[in-house]
N, C-alpha and C. Protein backbone atom coordinates (compact mmCIF):
# COMPACT_ATOMS: atom_id res chain seq x y z
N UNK A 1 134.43 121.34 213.21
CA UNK A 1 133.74 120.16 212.74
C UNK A 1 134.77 119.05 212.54
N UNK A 2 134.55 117.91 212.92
CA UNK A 2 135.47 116.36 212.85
C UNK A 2 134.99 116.10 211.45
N UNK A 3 136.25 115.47 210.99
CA UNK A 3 135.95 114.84 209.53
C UNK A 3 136.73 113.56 210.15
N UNK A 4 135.90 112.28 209.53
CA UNK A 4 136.55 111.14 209.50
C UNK A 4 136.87 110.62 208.06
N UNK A 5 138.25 110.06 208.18
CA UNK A 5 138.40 109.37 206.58
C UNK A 5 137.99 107.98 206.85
N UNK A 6 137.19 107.88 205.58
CA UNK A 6 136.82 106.30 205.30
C UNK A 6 137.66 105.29 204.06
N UNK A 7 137.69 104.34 203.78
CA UNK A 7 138.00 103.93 203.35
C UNK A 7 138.42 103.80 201.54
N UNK A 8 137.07 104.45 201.34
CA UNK A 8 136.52 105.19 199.88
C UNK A 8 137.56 106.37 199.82
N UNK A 9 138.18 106.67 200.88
CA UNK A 9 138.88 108.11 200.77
C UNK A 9 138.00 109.04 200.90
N UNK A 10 136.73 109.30 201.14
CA UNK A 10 135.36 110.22 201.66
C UNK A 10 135.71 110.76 202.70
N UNK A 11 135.52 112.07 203.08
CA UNK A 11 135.53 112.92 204.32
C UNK A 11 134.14 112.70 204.34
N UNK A 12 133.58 112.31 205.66
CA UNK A 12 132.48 112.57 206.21
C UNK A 12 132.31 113.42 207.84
N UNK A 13 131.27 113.90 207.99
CA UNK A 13 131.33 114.85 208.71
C UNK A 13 130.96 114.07 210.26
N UNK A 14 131.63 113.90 211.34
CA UNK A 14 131.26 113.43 212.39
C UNK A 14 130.23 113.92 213.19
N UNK A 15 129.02 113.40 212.75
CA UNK A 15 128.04 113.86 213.59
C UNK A 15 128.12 113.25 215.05
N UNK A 16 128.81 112.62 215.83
CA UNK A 16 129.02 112.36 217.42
C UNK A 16 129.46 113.74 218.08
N UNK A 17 130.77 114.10 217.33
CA UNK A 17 131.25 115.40 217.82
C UNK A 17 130.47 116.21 217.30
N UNK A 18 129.76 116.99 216.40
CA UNK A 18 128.38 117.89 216.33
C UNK A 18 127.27 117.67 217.22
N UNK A 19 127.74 116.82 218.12
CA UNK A 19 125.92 116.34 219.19
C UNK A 19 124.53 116.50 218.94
N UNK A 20 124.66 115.61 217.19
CA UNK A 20 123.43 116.23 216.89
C UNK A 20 122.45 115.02 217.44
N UNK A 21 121.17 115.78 217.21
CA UNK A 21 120.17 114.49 218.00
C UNK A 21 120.22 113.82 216.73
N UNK A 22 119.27 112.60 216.92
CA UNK A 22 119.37 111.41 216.53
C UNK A 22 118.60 111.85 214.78
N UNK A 23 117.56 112.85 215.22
CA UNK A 23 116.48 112.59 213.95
C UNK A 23 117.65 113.20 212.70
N UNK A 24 118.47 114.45 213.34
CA UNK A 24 118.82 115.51 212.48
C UNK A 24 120.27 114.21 212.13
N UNK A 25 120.21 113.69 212.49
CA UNK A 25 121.86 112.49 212.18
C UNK A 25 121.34 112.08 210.67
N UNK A 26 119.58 111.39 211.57
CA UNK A 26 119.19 110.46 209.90
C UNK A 26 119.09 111.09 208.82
N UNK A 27 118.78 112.60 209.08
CA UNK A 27 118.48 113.26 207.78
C UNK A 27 119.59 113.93 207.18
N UNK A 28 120.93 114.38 208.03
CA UNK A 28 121.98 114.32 207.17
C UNK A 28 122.56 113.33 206.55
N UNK A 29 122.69 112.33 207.17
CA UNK A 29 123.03 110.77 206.46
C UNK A 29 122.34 110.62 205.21
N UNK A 30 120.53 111.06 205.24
CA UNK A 30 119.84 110.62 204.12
C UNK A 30 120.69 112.00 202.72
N UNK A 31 121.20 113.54 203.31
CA UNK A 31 121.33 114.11 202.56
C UNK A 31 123.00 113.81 201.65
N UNK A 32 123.27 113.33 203.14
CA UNK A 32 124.82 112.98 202.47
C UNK A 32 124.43 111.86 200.91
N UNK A 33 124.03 111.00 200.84
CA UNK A 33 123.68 109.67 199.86
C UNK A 33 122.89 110.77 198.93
N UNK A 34 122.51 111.20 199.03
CA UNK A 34 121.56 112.03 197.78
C UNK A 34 122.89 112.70 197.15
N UNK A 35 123.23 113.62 197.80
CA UNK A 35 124.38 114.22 197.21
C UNK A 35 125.44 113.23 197.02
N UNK A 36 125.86 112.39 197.03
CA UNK A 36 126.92 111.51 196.73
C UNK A 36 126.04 111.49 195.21
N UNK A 37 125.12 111.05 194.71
CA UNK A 37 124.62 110.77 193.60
C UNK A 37 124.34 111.80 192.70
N UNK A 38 124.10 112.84 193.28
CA UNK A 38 123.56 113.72 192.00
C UNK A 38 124.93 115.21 192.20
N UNK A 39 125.35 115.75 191.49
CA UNK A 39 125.99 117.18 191.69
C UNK A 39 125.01 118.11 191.75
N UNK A 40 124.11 117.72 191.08
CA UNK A 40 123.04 119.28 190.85
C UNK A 40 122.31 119.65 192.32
N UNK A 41 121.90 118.26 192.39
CA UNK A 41 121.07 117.89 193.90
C UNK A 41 121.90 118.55 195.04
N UNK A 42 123.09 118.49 195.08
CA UNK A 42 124.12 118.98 196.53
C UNK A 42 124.04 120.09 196.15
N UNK A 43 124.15 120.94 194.91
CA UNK A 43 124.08 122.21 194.62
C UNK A 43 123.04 123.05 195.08
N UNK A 44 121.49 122.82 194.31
CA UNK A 44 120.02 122.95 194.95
C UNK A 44 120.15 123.07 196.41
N UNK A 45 120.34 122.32 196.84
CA UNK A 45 120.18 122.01 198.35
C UNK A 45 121.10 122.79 199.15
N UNK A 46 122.45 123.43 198.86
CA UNK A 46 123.25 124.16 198.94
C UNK A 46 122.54 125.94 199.29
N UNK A 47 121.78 125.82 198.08
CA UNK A 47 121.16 126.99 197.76
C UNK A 47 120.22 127.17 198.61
N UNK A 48 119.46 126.08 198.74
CA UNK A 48 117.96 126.51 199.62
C UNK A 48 118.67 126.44 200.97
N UNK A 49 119.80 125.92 201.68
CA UNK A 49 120.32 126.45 202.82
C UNK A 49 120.71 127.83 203.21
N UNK A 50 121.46 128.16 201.70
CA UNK A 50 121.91 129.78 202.13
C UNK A 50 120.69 130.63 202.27
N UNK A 51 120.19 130.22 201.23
CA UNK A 51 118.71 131.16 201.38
C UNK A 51 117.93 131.08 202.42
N UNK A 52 117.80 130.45 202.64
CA UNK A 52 117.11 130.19 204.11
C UNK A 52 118.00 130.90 205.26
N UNK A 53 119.24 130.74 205.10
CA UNK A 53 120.25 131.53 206.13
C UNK A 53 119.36 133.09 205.92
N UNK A 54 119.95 133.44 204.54
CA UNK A 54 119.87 134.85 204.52
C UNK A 54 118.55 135.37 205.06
N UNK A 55 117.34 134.42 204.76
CA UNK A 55 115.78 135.35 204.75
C UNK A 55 115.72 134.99 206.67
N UNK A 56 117.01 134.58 207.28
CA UNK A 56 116.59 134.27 208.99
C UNK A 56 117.44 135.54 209.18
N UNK A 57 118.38 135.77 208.52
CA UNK A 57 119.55 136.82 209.09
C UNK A 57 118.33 138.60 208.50
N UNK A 58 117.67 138.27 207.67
CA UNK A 58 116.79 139.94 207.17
C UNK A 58 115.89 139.87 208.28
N UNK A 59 115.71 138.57 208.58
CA UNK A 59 114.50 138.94 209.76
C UNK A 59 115.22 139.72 211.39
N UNK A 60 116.22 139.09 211.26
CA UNK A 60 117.03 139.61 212.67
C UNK A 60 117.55 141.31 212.09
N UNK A 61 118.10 141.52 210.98
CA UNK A 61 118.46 142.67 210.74
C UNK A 61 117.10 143.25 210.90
N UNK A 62 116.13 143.48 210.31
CA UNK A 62 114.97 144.55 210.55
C UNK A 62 114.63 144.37 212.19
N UNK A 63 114.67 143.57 212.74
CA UNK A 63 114.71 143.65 214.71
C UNK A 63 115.88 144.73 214.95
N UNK A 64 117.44 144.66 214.29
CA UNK A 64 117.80 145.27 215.15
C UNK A 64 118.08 146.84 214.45
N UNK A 65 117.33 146.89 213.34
CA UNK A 65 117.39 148.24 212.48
C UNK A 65 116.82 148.83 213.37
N UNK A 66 115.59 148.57 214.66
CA UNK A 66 114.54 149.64 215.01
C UNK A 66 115.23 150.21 216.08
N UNK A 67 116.56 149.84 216.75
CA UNK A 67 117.50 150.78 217.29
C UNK A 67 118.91 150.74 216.49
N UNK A 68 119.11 151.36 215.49
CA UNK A 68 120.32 151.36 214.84
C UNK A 68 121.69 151.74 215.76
N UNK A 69 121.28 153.07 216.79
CA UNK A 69 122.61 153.57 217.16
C UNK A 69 122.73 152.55 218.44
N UNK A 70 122.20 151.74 219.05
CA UNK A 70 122.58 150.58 219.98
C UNK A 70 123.07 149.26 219.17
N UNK A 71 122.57 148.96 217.59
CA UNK A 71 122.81 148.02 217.26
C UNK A 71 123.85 147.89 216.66
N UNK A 72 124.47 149.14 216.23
CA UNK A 72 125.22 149.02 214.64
C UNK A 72 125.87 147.72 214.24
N UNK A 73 126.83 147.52 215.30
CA UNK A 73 127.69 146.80 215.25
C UNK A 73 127.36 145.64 214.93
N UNK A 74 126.06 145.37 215.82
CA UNK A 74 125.23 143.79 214.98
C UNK A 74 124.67 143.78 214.11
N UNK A 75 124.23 145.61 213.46
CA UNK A 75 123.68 145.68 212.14
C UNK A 75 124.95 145.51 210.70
N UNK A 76 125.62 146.04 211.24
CA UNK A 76 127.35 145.86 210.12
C UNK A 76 127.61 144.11 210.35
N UNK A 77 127.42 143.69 211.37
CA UNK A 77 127.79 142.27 210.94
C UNK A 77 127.00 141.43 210.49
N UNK A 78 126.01 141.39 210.53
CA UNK A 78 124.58 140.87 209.86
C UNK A 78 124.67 140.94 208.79
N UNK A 79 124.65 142.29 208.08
CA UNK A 79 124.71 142.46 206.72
C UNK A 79 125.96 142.30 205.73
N UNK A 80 126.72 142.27 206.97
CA UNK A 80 128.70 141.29 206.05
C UNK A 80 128.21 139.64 205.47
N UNK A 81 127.87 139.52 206.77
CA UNK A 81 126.96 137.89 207.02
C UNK A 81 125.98 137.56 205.38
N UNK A 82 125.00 138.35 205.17
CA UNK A 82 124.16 137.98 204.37
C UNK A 82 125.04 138.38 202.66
N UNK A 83 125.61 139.47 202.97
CA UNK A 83 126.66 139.68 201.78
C UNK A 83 128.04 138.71 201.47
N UNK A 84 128.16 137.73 202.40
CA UNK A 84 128.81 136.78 202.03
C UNK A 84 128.50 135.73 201.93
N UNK A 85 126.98 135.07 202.52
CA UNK A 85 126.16 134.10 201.82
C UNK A 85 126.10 134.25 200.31
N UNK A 86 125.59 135.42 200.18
CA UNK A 86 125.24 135.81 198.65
C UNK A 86 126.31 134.94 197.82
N UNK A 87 127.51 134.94 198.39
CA UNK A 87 128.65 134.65 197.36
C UNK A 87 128.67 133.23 197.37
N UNK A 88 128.30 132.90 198.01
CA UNK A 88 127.84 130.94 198.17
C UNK A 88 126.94 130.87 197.35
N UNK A 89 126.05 131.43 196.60
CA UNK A 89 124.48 130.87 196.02
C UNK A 89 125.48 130.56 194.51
N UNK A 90 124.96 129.45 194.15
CA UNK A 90 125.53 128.99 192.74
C UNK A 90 124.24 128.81 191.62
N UNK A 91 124.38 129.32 190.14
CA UNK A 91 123.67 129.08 189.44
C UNK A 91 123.84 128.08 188.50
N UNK A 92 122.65 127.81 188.41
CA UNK A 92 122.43 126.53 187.63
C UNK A 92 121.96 126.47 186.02
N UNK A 93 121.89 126.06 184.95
CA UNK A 93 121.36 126.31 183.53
C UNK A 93 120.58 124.77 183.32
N UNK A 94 119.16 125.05 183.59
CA UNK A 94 118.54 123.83 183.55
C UNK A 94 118.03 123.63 182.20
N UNK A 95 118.02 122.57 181.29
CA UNK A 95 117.87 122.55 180.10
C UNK A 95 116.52 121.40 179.65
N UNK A 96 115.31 122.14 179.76
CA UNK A 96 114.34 121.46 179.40
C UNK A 96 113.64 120.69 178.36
């Protein structure tokens, strides 16, 4: 991934070199400015990414559980995969 420095001293992430299309540009741009403003917000949003990783990576692990002795190897890395998301999820103490 390209990081450009700006002026602010901000690493931002070069979406030209990621070739992302145009829509997925606006909506990281819109996520980057959200998270510039809030910590909790980049956090949340942090979270519902991994999670979302992990519940795409259980769906591929139970595909390749139904041949284990052809899969292993993609079954052992799958589940390294989702066991080291895990360690990304951060908790939060919301105080109502």
């Amino acid at each position: 991934m390209a990081i450009n420095s700006l002026d602010h001293s901000a690493a931002l992430v070069d979406l030209v070199a990621m070739n992302l299309p145009v829509n997925s540009a606006r909506l990281f741009r819109k996520a980057e400015k959200l998270a510039a403003k809030n910590n909790m917000l980049a956090g949340v949003a942090g979270n519902a990414i991994t999670l979302f990783t992990m519940f795409v990576l259980k769906e591929i692990l139970v595909q390749q559980a139904l041949n284990p002795v052809a899969n292993i190897s993609n079954i052992i890395s799958i589940a390294n995969a989702i066991a080291n998301l895990n360690s990304e999820l951060s908790l939060y103490s919301i105080n109502t």
